[in-house]
PDB file of N, CA and C in Angstrom:
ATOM      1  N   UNK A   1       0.813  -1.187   0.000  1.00  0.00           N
ATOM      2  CA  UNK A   1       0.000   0.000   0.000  1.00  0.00           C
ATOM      3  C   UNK A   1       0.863   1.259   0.000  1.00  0.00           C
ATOM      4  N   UNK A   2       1.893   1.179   0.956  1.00  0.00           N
ATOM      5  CA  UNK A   2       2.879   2.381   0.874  1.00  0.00           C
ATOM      6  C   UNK A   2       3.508   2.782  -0.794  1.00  0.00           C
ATOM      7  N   UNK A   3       4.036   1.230  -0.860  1.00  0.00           N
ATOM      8  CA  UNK A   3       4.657   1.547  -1.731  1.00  0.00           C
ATOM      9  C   UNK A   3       4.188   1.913  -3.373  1.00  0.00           C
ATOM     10  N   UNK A   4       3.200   1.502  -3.555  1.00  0.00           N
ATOM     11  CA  UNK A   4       2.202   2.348  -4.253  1.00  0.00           C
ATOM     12  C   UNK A   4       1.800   3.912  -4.467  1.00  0.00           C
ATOM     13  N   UNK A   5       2.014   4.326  -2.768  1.00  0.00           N
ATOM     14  CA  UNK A   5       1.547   5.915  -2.615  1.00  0.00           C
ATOM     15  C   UNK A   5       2.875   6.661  -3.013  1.00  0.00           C
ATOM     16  N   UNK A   6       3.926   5.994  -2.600  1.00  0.00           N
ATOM     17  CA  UNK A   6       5.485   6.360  -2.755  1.00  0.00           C
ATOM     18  C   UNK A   6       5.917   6.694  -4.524  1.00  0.00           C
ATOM     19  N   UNK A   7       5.638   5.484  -5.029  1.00  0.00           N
ATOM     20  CA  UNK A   7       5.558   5.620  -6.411  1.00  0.00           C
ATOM     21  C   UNK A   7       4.879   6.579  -6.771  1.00  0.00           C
ATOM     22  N   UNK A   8       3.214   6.453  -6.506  1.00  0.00           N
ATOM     23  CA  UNK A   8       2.658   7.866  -7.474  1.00  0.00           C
ATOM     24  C   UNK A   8       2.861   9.100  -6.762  1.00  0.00           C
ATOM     25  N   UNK A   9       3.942   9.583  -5.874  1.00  0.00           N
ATOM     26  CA  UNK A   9       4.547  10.558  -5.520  1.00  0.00           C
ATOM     27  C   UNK A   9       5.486  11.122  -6.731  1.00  0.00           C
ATOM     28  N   UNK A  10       5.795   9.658  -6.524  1.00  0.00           N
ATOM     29  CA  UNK A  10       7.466   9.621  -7.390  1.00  0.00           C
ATOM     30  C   UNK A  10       6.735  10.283  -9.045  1.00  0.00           C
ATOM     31  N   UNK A  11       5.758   9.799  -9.465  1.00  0.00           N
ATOM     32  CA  UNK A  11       5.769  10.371 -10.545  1.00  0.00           C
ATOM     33  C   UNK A  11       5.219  11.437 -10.703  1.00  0.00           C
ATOM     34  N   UNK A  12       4.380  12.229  -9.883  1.00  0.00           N
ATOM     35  CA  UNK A  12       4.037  13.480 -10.307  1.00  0.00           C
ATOM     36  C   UNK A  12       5.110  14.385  -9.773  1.00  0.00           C
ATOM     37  N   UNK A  13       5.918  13.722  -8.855  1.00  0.00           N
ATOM     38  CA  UNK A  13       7.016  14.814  -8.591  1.00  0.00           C
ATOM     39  C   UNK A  13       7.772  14.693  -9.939  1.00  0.00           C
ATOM     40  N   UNK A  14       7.873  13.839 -10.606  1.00  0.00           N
ATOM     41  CA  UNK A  14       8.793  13.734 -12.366  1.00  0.00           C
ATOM     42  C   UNK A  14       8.192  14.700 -13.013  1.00  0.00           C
ATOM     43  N   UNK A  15       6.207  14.265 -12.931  1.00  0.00           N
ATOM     44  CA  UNK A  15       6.138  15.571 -13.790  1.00  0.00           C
ATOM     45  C   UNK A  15       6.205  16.562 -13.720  1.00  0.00           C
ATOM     46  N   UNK A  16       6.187  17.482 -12.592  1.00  0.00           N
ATOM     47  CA  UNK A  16       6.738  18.679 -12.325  1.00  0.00           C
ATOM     48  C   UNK A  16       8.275  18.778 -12.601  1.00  0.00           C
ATOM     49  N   UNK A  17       9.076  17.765 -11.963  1.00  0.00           N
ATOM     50  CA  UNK A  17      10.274  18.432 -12.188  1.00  0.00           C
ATOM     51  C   UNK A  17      10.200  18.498 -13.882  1.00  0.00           C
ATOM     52  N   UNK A  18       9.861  17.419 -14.825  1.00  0.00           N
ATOM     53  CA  UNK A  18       9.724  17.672 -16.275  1.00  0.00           C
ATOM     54  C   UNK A  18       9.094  18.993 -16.865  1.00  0.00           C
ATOM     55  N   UNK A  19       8.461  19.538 -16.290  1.00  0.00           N
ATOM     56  CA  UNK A  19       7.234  20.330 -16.508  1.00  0.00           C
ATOM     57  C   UNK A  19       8.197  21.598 -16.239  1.00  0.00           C
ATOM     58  N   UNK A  20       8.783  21.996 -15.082  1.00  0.00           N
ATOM     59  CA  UNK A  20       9.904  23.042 -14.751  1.00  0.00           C
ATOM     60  C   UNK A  20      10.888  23.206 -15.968  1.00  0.00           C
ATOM     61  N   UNK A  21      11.530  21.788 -16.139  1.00  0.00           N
ATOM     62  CA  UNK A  21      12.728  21.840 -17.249  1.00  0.00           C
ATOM     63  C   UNK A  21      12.335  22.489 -18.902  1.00  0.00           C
ATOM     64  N   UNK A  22      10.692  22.019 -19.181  1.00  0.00           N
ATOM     65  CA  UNK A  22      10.691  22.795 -20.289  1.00  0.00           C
ATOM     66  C   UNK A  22      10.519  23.822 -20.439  1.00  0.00           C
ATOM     67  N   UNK A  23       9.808  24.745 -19.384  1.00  0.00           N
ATOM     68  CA  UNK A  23       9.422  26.031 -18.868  1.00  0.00           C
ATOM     69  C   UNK A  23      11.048  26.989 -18.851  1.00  0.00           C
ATOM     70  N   UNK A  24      11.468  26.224 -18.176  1.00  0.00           N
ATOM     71  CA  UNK A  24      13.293  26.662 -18.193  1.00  0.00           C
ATOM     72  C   UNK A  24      13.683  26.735 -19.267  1.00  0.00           C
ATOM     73  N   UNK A  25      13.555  25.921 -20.476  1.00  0.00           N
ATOM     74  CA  UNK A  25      14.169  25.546 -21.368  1.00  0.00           C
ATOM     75  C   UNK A  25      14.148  26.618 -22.291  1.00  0.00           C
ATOM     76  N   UNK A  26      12.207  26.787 -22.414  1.00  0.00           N
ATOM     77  CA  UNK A  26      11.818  27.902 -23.555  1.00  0.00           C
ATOM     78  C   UNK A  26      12.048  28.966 -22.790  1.00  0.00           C
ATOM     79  N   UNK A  27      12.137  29.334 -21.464  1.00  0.00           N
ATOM     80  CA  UNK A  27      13.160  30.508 -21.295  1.00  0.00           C
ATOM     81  C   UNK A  27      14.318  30.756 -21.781  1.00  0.00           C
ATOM     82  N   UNK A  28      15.062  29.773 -21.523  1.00  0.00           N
ATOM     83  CA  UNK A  28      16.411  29.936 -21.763  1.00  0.00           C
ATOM     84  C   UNK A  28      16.378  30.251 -23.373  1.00  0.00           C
ATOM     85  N   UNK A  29      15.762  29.502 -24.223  1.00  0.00           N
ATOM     86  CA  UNK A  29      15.972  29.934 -25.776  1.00  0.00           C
ATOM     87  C   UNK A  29      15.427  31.145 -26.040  1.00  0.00           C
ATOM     88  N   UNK A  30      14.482  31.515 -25.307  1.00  0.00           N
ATOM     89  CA  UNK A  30      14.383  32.674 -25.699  1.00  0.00           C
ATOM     90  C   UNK A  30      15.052  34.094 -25.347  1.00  0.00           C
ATOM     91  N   UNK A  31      15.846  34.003 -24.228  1.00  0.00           N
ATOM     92  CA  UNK A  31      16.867  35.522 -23.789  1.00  0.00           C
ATOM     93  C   UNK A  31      18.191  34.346 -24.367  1.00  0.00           C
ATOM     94  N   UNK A  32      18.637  33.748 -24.879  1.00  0.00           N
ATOM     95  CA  UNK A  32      19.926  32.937 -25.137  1.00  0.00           C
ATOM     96  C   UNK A  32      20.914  32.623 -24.440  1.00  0.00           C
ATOM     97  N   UNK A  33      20.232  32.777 -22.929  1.00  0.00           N
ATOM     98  CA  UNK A  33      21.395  32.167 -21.931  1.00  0.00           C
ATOM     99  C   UNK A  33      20.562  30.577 -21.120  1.00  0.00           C
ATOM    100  N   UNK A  34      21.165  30.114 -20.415  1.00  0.00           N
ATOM    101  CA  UNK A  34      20.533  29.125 -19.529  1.00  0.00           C
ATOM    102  C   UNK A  34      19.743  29.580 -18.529  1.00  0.00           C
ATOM    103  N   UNK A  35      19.006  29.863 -18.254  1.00  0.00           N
ATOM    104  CA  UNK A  35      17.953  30.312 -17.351  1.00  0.00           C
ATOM    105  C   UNK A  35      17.054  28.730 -16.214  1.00  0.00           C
ATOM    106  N   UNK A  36      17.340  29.262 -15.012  1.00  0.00           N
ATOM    107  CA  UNK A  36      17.176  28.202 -14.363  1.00  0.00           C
ATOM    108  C   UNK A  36      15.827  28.612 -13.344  1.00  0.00           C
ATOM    109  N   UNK A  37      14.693  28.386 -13.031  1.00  0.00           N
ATOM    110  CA  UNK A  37      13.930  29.327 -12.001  1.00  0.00           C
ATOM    111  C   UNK A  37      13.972  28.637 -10.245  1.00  0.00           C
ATOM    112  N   UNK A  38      14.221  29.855  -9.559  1.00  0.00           N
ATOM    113  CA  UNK A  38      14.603  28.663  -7.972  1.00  0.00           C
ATOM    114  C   UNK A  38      13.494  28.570  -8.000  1.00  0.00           C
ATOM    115  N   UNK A  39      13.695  27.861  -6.964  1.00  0.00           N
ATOM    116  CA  UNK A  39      11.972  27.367  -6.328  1.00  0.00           C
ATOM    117  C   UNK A  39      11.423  28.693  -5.616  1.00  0.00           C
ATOM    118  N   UNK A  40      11.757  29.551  -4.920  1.00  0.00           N
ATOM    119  CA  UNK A  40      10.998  30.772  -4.348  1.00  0.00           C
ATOM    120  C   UNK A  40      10.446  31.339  -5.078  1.00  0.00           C
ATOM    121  N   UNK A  41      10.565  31.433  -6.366  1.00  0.00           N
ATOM    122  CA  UNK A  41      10.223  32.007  -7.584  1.00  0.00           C
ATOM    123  C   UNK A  41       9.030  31.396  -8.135  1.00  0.00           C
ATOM    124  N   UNK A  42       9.534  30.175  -8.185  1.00  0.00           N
ATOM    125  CA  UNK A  42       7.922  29.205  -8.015  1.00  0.00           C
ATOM    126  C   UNK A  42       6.930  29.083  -7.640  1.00  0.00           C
ATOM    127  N   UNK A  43       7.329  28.539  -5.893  1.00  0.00           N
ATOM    128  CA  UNK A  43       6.450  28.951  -4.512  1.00  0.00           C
ATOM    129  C   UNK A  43       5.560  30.288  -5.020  1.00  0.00           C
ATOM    130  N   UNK A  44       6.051  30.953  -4.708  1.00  0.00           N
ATOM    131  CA  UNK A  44       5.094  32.815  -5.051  1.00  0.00           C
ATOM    132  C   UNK A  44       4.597  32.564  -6.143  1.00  0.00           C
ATOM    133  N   UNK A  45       4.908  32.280  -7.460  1.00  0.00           N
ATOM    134  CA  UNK A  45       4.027  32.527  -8.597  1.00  0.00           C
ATOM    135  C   UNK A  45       2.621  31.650  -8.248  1.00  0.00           C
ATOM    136  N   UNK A  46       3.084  30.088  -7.848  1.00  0.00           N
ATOM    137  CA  UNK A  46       1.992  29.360  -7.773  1.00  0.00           C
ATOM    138  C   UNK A  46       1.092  29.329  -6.707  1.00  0.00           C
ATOM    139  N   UNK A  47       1.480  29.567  -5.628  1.00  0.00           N
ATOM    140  CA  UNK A  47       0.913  29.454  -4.130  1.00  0.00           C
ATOM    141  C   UNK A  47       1.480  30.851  -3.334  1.00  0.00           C
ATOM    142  N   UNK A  48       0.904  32.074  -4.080  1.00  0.00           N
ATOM    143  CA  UNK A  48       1.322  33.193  -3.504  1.00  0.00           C
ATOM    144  C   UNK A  48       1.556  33.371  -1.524  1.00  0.00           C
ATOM    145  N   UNK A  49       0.329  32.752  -0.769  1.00  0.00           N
ATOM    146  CA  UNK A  49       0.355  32.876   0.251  1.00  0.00           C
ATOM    147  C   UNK A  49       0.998  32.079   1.291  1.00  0.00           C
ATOM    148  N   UNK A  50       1.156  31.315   0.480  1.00  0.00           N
ATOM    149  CA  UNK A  50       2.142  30.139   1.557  1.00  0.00           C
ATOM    150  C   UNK A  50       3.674  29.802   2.004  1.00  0.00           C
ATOM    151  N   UNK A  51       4.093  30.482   1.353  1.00  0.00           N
ATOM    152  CA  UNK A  51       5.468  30.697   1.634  1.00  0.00           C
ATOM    153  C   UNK A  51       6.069  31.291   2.820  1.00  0.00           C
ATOM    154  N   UNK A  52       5.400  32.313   3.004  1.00  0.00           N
ATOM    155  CA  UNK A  52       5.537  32.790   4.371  1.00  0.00           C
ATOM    156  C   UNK A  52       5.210  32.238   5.538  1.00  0.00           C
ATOM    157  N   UNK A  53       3.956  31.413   5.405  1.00  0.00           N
ATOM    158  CA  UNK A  53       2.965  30.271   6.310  1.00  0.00           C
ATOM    159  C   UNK A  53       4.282  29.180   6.645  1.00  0.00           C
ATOM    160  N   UNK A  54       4.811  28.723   5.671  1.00  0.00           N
ATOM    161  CA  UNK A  54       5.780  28.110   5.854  1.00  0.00           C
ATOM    162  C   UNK A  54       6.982  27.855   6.356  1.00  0.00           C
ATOM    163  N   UNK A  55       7.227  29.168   5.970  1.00  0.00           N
ATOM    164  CA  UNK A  55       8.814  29.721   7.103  1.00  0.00           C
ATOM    165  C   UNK A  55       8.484  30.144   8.360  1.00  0.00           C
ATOM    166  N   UNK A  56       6.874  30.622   8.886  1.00  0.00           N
ATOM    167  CA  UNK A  56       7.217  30.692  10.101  1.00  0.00           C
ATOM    168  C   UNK A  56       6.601  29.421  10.885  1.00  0.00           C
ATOM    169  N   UNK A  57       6.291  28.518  10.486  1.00  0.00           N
ATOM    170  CA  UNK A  57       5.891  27.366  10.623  1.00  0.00           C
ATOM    171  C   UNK A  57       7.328  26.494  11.018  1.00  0.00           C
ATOM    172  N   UNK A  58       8.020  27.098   9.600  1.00  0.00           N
ATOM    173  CA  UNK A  58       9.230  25.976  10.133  1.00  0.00           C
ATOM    174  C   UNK A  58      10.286  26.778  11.033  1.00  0.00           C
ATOM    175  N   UNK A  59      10.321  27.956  11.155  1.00  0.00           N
ATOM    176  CA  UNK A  59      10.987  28.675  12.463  1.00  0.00           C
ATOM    177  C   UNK A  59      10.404  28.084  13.855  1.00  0.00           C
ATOM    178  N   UNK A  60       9.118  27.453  13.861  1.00  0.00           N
ATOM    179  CA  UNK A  60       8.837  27.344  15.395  1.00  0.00           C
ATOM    180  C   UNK A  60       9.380  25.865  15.361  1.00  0.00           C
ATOM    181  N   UNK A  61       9.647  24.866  14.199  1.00  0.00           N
ATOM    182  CA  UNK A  61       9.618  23.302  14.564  1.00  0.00           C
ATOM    183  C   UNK A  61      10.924  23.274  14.656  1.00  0.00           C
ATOM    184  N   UNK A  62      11.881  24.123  13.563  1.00  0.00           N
ATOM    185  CA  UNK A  62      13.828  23.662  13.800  1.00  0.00           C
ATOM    186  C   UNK A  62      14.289  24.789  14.122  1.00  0.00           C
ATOM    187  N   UNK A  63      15.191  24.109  14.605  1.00  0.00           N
ATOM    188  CA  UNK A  63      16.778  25.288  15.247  1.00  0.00           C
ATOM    189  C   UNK A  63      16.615  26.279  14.459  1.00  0.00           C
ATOM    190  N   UNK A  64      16.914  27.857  14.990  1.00  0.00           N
ATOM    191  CA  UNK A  64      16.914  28.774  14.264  1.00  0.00           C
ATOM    192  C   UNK A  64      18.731  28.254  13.705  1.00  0.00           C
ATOM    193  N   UNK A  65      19.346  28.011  13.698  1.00  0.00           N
ATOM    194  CA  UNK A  65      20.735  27.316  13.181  1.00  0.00           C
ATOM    195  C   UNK A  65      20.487  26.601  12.328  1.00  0.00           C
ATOM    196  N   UNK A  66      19.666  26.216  11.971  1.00  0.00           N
ATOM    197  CA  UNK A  66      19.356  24.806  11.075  1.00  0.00           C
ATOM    198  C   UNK A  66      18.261  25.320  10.058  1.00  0.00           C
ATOM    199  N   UNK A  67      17.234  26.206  10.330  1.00  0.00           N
ATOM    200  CA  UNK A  67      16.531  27.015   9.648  1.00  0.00           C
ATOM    201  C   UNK A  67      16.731  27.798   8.531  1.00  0.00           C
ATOM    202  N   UNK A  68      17.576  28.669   9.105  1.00  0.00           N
ATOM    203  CA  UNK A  68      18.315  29.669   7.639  1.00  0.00           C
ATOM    204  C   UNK A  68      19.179  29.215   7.084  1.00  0.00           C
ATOM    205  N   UNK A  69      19.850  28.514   7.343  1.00  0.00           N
ATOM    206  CA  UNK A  69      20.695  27.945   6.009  1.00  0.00           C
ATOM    207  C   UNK A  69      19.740  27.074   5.302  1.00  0.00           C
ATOM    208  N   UNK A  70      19.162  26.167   5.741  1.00  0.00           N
ATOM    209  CA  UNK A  70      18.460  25.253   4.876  1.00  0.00           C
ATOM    210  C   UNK A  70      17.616  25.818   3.945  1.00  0.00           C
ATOM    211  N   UNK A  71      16.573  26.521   4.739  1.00  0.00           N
ATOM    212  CA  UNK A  71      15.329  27.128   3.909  1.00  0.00           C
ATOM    213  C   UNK A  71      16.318  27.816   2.733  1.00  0.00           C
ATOM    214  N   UNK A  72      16.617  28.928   2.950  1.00  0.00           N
ATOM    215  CA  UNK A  72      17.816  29.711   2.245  1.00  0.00           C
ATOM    216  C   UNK A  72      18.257  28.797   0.899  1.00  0.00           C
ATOM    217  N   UNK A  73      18.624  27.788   1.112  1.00  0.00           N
ATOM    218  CA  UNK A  73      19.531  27.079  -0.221  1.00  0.00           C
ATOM    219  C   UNK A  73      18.694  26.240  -0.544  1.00  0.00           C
ATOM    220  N   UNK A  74      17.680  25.532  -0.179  1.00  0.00           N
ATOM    221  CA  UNK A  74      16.338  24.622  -0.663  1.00  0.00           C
ATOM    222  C   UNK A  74      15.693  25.986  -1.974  1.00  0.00           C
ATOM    223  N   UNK A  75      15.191  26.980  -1.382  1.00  0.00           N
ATOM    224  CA  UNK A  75      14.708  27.854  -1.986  1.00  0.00           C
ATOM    225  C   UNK A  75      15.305  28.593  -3.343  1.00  0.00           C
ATOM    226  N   UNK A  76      16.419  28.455  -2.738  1.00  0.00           N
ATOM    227  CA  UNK A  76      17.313  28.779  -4.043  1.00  0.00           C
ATOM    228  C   UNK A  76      17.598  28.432  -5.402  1.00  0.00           C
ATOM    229  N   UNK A  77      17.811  26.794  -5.015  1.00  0.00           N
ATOM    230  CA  UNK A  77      17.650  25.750  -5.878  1.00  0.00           C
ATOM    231  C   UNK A  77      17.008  25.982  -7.110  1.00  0.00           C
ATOM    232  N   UNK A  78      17.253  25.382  -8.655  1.00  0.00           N
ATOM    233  CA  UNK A  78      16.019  25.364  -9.278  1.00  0.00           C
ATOM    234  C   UNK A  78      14.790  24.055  -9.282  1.00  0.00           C
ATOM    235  N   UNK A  79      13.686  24.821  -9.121  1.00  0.00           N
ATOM    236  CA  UNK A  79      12.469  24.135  -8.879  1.00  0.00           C
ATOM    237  C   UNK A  79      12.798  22.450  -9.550  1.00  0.00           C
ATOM    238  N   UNK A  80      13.159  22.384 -10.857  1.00  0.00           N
ATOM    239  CA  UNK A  80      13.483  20.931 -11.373  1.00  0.00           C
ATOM    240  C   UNK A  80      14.170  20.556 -10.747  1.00  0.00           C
ATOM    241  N   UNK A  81      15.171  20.566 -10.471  1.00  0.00           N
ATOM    242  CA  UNK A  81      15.977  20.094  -9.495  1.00  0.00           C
ATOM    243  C   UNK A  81      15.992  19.358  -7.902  1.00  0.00           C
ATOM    244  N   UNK A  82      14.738  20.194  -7.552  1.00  0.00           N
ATOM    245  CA  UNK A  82      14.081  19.607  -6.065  1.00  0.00           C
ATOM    246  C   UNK A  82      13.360  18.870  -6.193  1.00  0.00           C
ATOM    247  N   UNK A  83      12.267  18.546  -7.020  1.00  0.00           N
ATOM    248  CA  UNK A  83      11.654  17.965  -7.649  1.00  0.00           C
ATOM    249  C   UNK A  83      11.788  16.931  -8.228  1.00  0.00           C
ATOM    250  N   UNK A  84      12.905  17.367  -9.036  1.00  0.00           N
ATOM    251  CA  UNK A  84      13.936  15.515  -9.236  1.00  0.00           C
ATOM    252  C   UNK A  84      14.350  15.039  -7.998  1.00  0.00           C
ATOM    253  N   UNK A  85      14.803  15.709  -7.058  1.00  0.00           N
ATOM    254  CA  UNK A  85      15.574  14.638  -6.160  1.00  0.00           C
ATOM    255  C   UNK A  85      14.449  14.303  -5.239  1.00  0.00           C
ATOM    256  N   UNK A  86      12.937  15.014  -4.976  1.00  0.00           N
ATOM    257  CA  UNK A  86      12.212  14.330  -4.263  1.00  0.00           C
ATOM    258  C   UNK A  86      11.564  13.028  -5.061  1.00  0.00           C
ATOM    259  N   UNK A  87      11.145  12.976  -6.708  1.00  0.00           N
ATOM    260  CA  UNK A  87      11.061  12.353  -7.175  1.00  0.00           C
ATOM    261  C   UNK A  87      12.171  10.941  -7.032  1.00  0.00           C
ATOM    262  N   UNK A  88      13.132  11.227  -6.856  1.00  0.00           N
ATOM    263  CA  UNK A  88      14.023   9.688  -6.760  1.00  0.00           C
ATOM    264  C   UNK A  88      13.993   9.490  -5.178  1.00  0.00           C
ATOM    265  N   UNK A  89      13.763  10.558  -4.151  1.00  0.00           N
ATOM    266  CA  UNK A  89      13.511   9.823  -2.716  1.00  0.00           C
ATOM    267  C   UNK A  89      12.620   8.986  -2.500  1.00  0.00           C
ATOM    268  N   UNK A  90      11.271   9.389  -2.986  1.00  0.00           N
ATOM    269  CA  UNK A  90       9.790   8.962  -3.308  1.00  0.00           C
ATOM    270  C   UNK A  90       9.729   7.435  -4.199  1.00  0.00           C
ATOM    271  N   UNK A  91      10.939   7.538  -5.031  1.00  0.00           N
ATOM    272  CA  UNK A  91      10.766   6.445  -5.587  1.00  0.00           C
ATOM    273  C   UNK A  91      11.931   5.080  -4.705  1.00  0.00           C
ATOM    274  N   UNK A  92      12.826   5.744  -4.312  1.00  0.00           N
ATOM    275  CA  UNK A  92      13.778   4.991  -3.506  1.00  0.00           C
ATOM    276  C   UNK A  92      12.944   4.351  -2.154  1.00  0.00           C
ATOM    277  N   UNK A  93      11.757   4.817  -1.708  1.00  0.00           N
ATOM    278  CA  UNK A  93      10.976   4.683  -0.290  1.00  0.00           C
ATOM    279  C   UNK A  93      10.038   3.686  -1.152  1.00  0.00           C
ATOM    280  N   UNK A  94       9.641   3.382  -2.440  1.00  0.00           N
ATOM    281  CA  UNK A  94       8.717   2.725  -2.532  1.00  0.00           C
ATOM    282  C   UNK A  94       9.584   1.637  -3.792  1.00  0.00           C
ATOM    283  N   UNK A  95      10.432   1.523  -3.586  1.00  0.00           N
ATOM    284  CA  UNK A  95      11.147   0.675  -4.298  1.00  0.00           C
ATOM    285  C   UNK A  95      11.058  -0.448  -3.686  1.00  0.00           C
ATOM    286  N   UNK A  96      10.550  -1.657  -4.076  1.00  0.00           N
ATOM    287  CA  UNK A  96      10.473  -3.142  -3.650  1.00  0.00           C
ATOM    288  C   UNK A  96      12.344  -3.857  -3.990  1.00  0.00           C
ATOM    289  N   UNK A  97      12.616  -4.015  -3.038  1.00  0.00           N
ATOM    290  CA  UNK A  97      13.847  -4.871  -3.563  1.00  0.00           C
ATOM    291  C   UNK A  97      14.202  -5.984  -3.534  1.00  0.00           C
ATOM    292  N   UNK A  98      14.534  -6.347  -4.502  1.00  0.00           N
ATOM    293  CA  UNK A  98      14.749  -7.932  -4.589  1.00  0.00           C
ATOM    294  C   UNK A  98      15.798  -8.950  -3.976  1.00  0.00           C
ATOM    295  N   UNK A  99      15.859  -9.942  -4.016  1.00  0.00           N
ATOM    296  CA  UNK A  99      17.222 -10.648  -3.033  1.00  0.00           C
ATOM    297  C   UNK A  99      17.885 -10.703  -4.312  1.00  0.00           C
ATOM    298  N   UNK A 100      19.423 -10.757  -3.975  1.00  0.00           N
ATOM    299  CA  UNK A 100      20.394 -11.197  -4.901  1.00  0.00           C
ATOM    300  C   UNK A 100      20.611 -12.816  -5.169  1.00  0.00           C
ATOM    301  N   UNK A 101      20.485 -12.688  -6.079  1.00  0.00           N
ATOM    302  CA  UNK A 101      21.033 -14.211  -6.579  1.00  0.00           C
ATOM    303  C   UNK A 101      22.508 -14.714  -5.674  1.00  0.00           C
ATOM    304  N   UNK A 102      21.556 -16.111  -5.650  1.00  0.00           N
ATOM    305  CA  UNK A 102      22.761 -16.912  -4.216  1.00  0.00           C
ATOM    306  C   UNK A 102      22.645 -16.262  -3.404  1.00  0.00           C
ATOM    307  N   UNK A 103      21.687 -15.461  -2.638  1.00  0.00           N
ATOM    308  CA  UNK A 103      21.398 -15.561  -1.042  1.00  0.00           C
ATOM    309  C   UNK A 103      20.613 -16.156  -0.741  1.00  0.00           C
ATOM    310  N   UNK A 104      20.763 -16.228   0.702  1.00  0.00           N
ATOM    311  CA  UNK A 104      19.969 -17.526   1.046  1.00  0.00           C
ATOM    312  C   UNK A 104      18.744 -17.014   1.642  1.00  0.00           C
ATOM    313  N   UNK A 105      18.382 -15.824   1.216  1.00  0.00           N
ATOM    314  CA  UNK A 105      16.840 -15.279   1.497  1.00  0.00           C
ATOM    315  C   UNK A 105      15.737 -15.431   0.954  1.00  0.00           C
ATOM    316  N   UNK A 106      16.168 -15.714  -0.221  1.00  0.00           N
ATOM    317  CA  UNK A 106      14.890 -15.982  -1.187  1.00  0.00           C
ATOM    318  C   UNK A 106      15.129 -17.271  -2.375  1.00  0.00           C
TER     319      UNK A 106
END
């Protein structure tokens, strides 16, 4: 059951991160440099109000030490990019794994 929910995590987090990369892409061809968008840039366009909900949300749960750097460079990031790597966590948590040949587990 998990690993089911894990998977279809895993793939709509692909399609977003896919969905970011072409958005990036036809940016980038169109001013002729590489253009990358962070995620804060994101956050606000798509979910104007929550961003803020969020940071002070996560100021009351972690270390103010542990807070600003993280938020800070998560945010920074480009959106595909976070997105891919939650996409392969999501898929790594719902990955069934198999025994290796010649163990004596299976």
């Amino acid at each position: 059951m998990f690993r089911f929910i894990f998977r279809t995590i895993s793939v709509f987090c692909l399609a977003i991160a896919v969905m970011f990369v072409v958005i990036d892409a036809t940016r980038s061809v169109g001013v002729s440099q590489i253009v990358w968008t962070p995620l804060a840039e994101s956050w606000v366009q798509f979910l104007p109000n929550t961003l803020d909900a969020f940071s002070a949300w996560l100021a009351q749960r972690v270390h103010p030490i542990l807070n600003d750097p993280i938020l800070v460079t998560l945010l920074g990031w480009p959106t595909s990019v976070v997105f891919a790597g939650l996409s392969a966590l999501f898929y790594l948590l719902g990955h069934k794994r198999r025994p290796r040949p010649g163990s004596m587990l299976g």
